[in-house]
Protein backbone atom coordinates (compact mmCIF):
# COMPACT_ATOMS: atom_id res chain seq x y z
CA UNK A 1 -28.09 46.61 96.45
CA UNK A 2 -27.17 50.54 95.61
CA UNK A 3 -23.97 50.31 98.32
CA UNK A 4 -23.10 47.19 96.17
CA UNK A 5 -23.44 48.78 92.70
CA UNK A 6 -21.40 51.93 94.46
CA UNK A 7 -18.87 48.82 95.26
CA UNK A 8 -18.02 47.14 91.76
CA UNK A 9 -18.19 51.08 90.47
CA UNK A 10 -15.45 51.96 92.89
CA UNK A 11 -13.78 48.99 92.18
CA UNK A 12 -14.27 49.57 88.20
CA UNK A 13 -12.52 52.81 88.90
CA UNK A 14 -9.74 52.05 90.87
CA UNK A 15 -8.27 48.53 88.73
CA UNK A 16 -7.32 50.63 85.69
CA UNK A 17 -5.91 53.57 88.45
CA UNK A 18 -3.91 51.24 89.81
CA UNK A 19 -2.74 49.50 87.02
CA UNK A 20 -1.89 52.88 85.82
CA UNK A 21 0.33 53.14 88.89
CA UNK A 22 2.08 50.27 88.02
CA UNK A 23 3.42 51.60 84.64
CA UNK A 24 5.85 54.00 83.85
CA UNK A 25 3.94 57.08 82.36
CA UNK A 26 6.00 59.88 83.63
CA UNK A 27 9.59 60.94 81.68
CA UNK A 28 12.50 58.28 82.46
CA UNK A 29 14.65 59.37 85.38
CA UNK A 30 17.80 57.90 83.96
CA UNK A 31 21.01 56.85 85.32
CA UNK A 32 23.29 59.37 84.80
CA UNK A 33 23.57 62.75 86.38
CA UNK A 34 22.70 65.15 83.53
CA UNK A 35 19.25 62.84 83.25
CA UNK A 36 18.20 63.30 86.94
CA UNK A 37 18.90 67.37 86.12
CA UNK A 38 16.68 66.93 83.18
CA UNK A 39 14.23 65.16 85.47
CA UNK A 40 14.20 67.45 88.09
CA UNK A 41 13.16 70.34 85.48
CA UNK A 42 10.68 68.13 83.96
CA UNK A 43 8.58 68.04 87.33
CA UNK A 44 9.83 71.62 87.95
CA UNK A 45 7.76 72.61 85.51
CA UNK A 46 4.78 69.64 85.95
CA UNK A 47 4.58 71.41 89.66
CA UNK A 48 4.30 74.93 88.78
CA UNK A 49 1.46 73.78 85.73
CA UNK A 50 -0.02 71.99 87.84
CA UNK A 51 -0.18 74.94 90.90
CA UNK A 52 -0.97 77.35 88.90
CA UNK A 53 -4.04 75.01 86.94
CA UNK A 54 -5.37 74.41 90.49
CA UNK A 55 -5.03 77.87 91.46
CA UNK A 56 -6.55 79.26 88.02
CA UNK A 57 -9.74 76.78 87.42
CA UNK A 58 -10.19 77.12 91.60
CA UNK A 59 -10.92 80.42 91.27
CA UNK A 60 -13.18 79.99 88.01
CA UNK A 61 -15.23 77.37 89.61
CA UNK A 62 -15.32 78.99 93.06
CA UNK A 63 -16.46 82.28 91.15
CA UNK A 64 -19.13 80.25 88.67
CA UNK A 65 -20.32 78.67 92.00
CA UNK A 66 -20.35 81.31 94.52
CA UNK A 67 -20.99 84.33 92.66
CA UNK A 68 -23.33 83.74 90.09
CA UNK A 69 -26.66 85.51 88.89
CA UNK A 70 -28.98 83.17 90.39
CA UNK A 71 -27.42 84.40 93.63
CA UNK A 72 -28.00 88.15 93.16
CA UNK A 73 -24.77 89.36 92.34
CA UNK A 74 -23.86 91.69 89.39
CA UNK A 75 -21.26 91.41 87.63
CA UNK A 76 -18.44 94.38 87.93
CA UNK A 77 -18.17 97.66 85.64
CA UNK A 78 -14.87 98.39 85.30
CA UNK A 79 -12.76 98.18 82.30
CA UNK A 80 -9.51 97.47 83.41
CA UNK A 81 -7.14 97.44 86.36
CA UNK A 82 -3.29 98.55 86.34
CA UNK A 83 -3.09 96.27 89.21
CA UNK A 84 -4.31 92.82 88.08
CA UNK A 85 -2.50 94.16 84.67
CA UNK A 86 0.60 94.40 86.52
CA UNK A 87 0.39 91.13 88.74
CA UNK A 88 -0.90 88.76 85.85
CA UNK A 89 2.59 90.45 83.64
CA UNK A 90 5.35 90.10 86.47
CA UNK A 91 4.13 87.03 88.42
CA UNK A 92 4.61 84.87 84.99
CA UNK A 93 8.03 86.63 84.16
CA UNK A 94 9.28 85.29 88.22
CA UNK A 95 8.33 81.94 86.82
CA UNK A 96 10.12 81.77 84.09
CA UNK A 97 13.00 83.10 84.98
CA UNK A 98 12.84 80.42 87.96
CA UNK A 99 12.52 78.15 85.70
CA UNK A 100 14.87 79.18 82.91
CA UNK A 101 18.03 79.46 85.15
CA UNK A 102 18.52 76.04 86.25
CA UNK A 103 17.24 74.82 82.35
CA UNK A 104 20.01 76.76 81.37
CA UNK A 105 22.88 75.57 83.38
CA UNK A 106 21.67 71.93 82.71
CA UNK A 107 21.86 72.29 78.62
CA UNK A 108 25.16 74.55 78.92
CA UNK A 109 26.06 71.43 81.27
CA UNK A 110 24.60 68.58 78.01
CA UNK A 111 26.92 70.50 75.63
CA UNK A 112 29.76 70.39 77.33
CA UNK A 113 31.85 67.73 75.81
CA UNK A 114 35.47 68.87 76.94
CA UNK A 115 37.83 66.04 79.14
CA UNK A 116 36.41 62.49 77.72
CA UNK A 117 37.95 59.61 78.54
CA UNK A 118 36.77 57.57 75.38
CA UNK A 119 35.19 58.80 72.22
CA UNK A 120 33.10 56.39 70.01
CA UNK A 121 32.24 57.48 66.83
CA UNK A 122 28.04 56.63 66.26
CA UNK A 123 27.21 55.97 62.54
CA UNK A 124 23.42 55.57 61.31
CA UNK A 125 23.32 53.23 58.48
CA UNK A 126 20.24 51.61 57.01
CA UNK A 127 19.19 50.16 58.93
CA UNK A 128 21.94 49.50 61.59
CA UNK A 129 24.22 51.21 63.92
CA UNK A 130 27.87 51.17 63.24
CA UNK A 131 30.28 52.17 66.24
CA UNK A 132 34.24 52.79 66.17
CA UNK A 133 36.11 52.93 69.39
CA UNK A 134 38.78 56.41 68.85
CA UNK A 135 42.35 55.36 69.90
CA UNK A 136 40.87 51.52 70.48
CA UNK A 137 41.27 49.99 66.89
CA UNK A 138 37.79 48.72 67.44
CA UNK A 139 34.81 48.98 65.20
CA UNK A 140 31.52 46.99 64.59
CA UNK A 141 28.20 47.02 63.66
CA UNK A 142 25.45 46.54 65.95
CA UNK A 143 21.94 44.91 64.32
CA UNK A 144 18.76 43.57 65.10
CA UNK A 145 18.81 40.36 66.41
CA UNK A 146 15.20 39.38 66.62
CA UNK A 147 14.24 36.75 64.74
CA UNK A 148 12.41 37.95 61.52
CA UNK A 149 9.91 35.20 62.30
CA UNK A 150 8.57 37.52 64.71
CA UNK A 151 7.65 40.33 63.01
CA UNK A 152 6.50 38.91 59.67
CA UNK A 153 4.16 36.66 60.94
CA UNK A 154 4.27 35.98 57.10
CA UNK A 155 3.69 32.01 57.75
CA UNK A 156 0.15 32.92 59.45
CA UNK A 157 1.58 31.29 63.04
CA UNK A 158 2.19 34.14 65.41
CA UNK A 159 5.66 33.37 66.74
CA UNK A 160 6.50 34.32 70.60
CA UNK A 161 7.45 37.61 71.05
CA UNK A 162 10.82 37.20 73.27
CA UNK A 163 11.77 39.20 76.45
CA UNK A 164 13.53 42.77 74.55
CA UNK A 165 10.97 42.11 71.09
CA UNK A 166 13.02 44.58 68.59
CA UNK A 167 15.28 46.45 71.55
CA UNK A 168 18.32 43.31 71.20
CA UNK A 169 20.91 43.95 69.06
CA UNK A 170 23.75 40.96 68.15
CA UNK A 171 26.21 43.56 69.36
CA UNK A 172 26.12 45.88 72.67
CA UNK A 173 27.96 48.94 72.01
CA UNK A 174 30.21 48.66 75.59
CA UNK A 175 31.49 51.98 77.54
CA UNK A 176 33.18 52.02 81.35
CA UNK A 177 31.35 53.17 83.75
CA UNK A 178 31.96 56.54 86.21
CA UNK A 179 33.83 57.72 82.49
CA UNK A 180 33.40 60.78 80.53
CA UNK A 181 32.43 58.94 76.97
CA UNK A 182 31.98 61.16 74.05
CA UNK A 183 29.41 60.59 71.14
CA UNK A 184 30.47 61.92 67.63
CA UNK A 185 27.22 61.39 65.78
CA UNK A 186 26.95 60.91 62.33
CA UNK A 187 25.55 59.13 59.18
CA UNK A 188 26.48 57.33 56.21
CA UNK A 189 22.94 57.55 54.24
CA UNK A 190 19.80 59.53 55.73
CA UNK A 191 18.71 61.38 58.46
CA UNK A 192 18.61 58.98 62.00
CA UNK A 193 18.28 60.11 65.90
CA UNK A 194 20.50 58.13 68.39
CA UNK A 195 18.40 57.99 71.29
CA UNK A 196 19.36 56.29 74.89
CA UNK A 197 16.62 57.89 77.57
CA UNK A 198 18.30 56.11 80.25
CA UNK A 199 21.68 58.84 79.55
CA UNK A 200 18.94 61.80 78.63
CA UNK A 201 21.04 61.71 74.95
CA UNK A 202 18.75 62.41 71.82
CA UNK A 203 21.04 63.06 69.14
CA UNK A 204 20.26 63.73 65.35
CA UNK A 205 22.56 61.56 62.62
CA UNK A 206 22.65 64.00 59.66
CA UNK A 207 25.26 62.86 56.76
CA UNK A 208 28.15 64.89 56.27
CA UNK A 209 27.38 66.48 59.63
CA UNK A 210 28.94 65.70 63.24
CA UNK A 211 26.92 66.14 66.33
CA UNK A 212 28.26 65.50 69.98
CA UNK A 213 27.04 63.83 73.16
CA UNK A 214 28.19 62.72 75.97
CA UNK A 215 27.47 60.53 79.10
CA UNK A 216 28.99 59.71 82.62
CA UNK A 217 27.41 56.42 83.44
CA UNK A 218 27.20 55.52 87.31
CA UNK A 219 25.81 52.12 87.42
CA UNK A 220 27.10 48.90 85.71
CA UNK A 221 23.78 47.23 83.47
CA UNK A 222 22.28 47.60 80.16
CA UNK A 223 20.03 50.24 78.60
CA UNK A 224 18.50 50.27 75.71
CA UNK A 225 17.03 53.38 73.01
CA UNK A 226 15.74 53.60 69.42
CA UNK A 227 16.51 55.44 66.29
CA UNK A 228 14.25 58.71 66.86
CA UNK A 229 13.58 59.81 63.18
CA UNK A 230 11.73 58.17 60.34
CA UNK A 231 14.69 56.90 58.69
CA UNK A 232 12.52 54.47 55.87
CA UNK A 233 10.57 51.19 55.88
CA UNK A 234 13.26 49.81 58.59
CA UNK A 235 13.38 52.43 61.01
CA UNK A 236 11.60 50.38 63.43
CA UNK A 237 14.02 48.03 63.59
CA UNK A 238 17.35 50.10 64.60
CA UNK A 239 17.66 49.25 68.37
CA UNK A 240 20.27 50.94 71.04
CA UNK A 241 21.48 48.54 73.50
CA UNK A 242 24.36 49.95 75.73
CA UNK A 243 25.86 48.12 78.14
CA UNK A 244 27.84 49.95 81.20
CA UNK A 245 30.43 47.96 82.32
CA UNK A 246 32.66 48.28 85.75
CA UNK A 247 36.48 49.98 84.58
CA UNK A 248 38.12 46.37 85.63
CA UNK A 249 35.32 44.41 82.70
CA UNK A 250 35.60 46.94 80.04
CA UNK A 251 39.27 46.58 80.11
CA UNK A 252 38.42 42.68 79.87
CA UNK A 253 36.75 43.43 76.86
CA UNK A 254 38.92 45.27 75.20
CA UNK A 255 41.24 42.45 74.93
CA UNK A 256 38.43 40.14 74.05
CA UNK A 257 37.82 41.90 71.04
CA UNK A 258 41.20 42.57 70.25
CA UNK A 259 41.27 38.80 70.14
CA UNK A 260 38.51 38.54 68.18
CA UNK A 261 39.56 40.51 65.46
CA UNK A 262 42.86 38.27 65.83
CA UNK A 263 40.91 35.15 65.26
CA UNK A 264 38.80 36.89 62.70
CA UNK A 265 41.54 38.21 60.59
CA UNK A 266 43.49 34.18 60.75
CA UNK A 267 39.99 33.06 59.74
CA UNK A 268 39.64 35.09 56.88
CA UNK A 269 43.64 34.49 55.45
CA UNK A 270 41.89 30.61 56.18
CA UNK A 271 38.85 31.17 53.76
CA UNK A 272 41.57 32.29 50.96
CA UNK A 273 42.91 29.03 49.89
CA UNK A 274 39.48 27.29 50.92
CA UNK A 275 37.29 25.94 48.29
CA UNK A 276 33.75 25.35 49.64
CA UNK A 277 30.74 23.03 47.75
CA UNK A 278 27.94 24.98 45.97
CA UNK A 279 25.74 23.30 48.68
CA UNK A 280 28.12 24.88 51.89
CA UNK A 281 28.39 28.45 49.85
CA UNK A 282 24.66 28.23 48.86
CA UNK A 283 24.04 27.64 53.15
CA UNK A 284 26.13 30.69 54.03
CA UNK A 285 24.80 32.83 51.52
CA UNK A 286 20.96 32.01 52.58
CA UNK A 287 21.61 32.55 56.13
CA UNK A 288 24.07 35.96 55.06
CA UNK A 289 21.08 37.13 52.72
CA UNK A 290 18.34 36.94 55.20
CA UNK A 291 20.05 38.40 57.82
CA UNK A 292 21.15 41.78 55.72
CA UNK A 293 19.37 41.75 51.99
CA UNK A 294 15.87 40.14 52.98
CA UNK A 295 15.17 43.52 54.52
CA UNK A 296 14.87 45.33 50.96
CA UNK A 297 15.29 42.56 48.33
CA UNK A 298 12.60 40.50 50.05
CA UNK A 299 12.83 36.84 50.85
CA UNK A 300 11.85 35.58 48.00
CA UNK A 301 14.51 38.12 45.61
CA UNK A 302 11.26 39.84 44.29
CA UNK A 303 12.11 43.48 45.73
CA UNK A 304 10.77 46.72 45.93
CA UNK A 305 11.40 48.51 42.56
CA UNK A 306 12.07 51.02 41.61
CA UNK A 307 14.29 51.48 44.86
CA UNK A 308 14.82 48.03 45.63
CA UNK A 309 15.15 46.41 42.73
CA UNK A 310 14.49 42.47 42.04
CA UNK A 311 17.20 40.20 42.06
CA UNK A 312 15.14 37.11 40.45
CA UNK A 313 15.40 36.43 36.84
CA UNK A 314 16.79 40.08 36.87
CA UNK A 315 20.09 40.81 34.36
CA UNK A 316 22.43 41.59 36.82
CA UNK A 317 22.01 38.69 38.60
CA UNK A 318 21.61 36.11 35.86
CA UNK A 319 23.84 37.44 32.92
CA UNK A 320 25.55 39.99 34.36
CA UNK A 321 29.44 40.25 35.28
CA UNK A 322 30.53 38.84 38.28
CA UNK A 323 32.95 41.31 38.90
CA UNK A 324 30.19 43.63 39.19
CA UNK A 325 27.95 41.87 41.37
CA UNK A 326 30.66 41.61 43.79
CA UNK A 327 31.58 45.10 43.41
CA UNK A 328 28.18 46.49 44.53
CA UNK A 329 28.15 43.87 47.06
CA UNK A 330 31.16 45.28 48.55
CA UNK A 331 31.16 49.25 47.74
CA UNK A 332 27.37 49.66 47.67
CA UNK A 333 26.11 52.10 44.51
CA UNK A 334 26.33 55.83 45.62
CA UNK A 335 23.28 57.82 45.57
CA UNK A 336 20.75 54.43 45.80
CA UNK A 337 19.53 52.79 48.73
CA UNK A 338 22.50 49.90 48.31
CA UNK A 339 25.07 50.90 50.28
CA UNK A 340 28.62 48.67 50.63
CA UNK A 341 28.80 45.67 52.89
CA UNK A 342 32.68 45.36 52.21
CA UNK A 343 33.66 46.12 56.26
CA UNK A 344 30.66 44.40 57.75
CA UNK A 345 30.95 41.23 55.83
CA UNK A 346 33.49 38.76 55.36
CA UNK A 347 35.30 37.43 52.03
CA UNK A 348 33.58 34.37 52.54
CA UNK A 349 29.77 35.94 53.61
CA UNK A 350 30.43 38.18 50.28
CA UNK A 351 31.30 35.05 48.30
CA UNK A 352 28.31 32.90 49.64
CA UNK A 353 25.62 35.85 49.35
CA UNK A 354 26.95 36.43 45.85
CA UNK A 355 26.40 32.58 44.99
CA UNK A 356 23.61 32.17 46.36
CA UNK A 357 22.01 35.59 44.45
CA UNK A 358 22.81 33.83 41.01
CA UNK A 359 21.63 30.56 41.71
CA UNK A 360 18.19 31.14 44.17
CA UNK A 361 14.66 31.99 43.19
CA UNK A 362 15.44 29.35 39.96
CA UNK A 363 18.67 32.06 38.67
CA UNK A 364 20.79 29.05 38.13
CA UNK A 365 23.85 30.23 36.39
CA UNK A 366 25.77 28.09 38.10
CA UNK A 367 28.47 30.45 38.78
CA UNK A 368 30.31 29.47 42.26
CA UNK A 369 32.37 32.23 44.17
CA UNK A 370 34.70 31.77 46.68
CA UNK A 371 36.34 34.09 49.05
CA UNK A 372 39.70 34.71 47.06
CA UNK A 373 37.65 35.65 43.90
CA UNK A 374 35.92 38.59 46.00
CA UNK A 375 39.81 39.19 47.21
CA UNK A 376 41.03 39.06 43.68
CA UNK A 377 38.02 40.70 41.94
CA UNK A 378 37.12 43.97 44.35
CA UNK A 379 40.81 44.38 45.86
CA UNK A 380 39.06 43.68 49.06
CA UNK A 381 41.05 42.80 52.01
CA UNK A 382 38.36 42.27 55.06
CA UNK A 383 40.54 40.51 57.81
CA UNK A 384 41.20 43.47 59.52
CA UNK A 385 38.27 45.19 59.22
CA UNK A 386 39.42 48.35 59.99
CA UNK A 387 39.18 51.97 58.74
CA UNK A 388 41.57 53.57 57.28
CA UNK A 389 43.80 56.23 58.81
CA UNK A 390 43.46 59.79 56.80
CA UNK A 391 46.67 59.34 55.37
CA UNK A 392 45.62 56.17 53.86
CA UNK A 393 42.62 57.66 52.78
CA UNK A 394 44.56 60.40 51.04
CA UNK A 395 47.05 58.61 49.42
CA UNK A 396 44.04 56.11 48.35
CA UNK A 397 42.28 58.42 46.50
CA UNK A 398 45.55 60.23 44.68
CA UNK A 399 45.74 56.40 43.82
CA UNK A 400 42.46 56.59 42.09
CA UNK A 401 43.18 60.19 40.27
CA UNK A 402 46.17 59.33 38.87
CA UNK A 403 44.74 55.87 37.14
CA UNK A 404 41.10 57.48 36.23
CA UNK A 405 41.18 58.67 32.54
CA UNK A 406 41.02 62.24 32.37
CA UNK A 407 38.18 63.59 30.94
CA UNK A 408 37.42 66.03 27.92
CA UNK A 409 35.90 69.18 29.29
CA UNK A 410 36.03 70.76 26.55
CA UNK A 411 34.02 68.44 24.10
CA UNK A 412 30.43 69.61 23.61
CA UNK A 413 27.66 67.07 23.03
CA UNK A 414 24.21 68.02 21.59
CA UNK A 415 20.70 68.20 23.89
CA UNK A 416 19.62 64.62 22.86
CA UNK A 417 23.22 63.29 23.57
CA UNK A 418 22.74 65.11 27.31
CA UNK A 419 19.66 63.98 28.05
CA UNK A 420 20.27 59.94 27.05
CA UNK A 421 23.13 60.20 29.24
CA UNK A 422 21.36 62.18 32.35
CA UNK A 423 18.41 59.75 32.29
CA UNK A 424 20.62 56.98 32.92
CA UNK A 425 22.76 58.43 35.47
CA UNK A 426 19.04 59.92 37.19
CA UNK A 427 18.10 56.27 37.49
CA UNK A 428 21.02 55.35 39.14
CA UNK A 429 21.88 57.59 40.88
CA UNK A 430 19.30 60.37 41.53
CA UNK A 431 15.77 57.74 41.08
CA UNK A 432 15.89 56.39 44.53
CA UNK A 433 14.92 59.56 46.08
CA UNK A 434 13.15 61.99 43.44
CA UNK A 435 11.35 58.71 41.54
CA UNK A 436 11.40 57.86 38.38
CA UNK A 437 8.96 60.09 37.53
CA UNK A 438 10.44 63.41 39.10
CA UNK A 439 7.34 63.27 41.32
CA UNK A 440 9.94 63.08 44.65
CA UNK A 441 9.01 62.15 47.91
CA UNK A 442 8.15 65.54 49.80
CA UNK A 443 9.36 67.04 51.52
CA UNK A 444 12.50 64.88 52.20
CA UNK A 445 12.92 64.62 48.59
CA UNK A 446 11.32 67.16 47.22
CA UNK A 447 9.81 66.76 43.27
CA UNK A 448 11.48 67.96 40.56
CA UNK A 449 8.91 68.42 37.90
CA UNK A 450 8.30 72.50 37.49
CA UNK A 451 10.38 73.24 40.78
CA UNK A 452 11.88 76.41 41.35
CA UNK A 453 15.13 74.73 41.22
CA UNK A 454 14.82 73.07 38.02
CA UNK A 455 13.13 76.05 36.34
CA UNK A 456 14.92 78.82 38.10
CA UNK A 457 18.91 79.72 37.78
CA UNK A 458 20.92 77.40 36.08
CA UNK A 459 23.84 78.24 38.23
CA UNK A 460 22.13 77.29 41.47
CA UNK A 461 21.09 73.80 40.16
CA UNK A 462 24.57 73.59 39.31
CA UNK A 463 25.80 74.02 42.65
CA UNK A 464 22.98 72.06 44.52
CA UNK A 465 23.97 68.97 42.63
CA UNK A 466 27.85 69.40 42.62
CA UNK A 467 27.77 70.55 46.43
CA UNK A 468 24.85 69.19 48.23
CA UNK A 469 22.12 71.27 50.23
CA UNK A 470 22.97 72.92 53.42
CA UNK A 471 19.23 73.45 53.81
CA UNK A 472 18.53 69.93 52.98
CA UNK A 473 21.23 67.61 54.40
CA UNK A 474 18.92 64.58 52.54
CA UNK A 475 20.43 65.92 48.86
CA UNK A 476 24.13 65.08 49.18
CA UNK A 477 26.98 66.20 47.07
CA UNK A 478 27.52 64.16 44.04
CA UNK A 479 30.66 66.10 43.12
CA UNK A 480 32.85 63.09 44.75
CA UNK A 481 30.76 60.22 42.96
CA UNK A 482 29.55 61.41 39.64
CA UNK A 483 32.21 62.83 36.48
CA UNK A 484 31.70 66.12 35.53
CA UNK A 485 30.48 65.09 32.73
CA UNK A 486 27.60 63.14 34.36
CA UNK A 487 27.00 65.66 36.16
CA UNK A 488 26.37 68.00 33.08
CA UNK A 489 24.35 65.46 31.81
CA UNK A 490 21.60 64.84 34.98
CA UNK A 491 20.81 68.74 35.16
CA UNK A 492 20.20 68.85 31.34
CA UNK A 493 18.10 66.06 31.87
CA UNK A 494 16.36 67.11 34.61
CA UNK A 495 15.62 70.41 32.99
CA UNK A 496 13.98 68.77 30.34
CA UNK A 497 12.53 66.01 31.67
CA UNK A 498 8.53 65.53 32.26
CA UNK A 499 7.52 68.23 30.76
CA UNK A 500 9.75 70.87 32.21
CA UNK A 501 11.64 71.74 28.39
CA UNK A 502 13.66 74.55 29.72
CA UNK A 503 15.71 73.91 26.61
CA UNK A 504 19.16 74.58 28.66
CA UNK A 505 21.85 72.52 27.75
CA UNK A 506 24.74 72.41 30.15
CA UNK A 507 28.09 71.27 29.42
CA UNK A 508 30.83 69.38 31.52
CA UNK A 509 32.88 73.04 30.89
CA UNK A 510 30.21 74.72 33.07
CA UNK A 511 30.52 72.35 35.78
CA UNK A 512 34.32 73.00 35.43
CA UNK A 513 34.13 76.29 35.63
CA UNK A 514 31.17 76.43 38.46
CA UNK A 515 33.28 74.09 40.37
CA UNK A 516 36.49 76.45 40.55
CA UNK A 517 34.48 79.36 42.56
């Protein structure tokens, strides 16, 4: 009976051990070479622990065991010794410097981004990753394909989770194989991580800040990562999926995609002179909202105010002008969680999502858009879907100077004028982040009522909201997105909002004359 109990307990003890054996607990070995480096260091230093914890609790339990009272032995006078001072110092300094000189020439190795074959530009977006092929003419955004019905559960039926639940994307970003491909990585709203394990490549996306990769892949297949950093309520849906392809298929690609764009750009010129039903735009703009607007606007248009606000029964969607429904559709509103959907959508996704936002959830205006209204309204041209070169860039914005009304910096306006006009720009453009309220959301966002920045120099509020933080990439410049003016008016309001009656009143000459230092 016992050497059966000792049977099922030995068996009790071994099923989770090897079970345990069967999954993948220790760090990912990867498939490039700068991840088998990493590896290597990573049980470097497991070995030496893990010698020097046998070696160290040996020697405490052989002592405990073999040398204790009950035994007769006394325990030893002496203070100190110079020699066990002088072992216990330089044995640990051999170790680490064993250890630090092949950790060094691996990360001086990781930042080494000279002689790439290919760079791809790696954009975080909200809650997406957009990639753009340098000297390729190739750009796209990569998203979660999963079916929503999977993680909602919200109809009470759990659905089937599939084979890659939230790790597949709709597109894989491609690279050659046995090729040097640098990562520039970057981001268009908050703070993201592109991480791959497979390429040892953990790299933060700060906004108006580039950081570099790179990878040499060796072996053709597919490997998958995450966005590393809690980017909001969707960073658990912002899969990696890479896909290493032999130098013959990625140069098969290439041309696949330059055909697609082809076929994408004829398409669009298409959808111009087309005129679809209510019914066919109402379709589209269902399937368009789910897949991109559900996320934030909920499915059923009620939001998340205040940073999500509802699009049922709202103004905006009901009264207001179409022209500017399609104009946040397409350029986003800076300095709010709504960001432009101008190069990821089509003119005829825009026009459908549009029609369907004023006519679901009982809206009902009626109002019908089709794609050469989006063309004709927001000066959108999609078919190319393509950035703009710097020079276009340039020459785009001297555009917009020369036909944007120049305004009076030398007109002053009264506290109450200030402050009417700061509170509404703050809810634009500033609520999103600090709240309503001023109560923030620290320490991203830290709050604003009685802060040292709101009731300290004048000067370096000034420049915090014209320039951006460097401390804090999450506060961005506003000096490209917000007049002078408004500007003016958000730090008088600010420092005099809830409570904080500074009494400062700061014109739109300040801000022209803190802006020419």
């Amino acid at each position: 009976m016992k050497r059966r109990n000792l049977g099922w307990l030995l068996l009790g003890v071994l099923t989770p051990s090897m079970a345990w054996a069967e999954k993948k607990l220790n760090l990912t070995e990867g498939v490039t070479d700068i991840s088998k480096e990493v590896y290597d260091l990573h049980m470097l230093a497991l070995y030496i622990c893990t010698v020097i914890g046998v070696i160290v609790f040996g020697l405490m339990i052989w002592s405990m065991i073999f040398h204790r009272k009950s035994k007769g032995f006394k325990p030893a006078t002496f203070h100190e010794s110079t020699k066990v001072e002088v072992l216990w110092t330089v044995i640990p300094i051999i170790i680490l410097i064993a250890m630090a000189v092949p950790a060094t020439k691996t990360l001086i190795s990781m930042e080494n981004n000279d002689d790439s074959d290919l760079t791809i530009q790696v954009t975080g977006s909200q809650w997406k990753w957009h990639y753009k092929y340098f000297d390729q003419d190739i750009e796209f955004y990569s998203i979660l394909s999963t079916p929503r019905a999977q993680y909602e559960n919200q109809s009470g039926e759990v659905e089937a989770k599939g084979e890659h639940y939230l790790l597949e994307v709709d597109k894989h970003l491609v690279i050659p194989i046995n090729k040097k491909v640098r990562f520039l990585v970057t981001s268009d709203d908050v703070i993201h991580a592109w991480w791959v394990p497979d390429f040892a490549v953990k790299q933060d996306a700060n906004p108006g800040f580039i950081n570099e990769a790179w990878a040499i892949v060796n072996e053709p297949g597919i490997y998958r990562g995450q966005c590393a950093e809690l980017c909001g309520k969707d960073h658990g849906f912002m899969p990696i999926v890479v896909e290493a392809k032999s130098e013959e298929d990625f140069a098969v690609w290439l041309e696949e995609q330059h055909q697609l764009k082809a076929d994408a750009k004829a398409a669009e010129a298409a959808s111009l002179n087309a005129s679809l039903s209510k019914d066919e735009l109402m379709q589209i703009g269902e399937q368009t909202y789910i897949a991109h607007c559900a996320a934030c606007h909920q499915p059923t248009g009620m939001g998340l105010p205040p940073a999500f606000p509802a699009l049922k029964g709202s103004e905006f969607t009901t009264s207001g002008s179409i022209e500017d429904h399609i104009d946040i559709v397409v350029h986003g509103r800076s300095g709010t969680g709504m960001q432009g959907y101008g190069k990821l959508l089509s003119l005829k996704e825009i026009a459908a999502v549009v029609t369907y936002e004023r006519n679901a959830w009982g809206n009902d205006t009626g109002d019908l858009i089709q794609a050469a209204d989006v063309k004709a309204l927001s000066g959108s041209d999609n078919s190319a879907k393509v950035t703009d070169t710097v020079e276009e860039v340039a020459n785009d914005l001297e555009a917009l100077a020369a036909d944007k009304p120049s305004e009076d910096l030398t007109k002053e306006y009264t506290l109450n004028e200030l402050v009417a006009m700061g509170e509404r720009v703050y809810n634009t453009s500033c609520a999103a982040c600090h709240q309503p309220t001023g109560a923030g959301l620290p320490p991203a966002f830290p709050s604003l009522i009685g802060s040292p920045i709101i009731m300290g120099d004048v000067s370096a509020h000034i420049d915090m909201v014209y320039n951006g933080s460097k401390k804090n990439p999450a506060m961005a410049a506003f000096k490209g997105s917000l007049s002078k003016t408004d500007i003016a008016a958000v730090i008088t309001f600010e420092r005099n909002a809830w409570g904080n009656n500074t009494g400062d009143v700061v014109q739109p000459a300040d801000i022209d004359a803190a802006s020419a230092k």
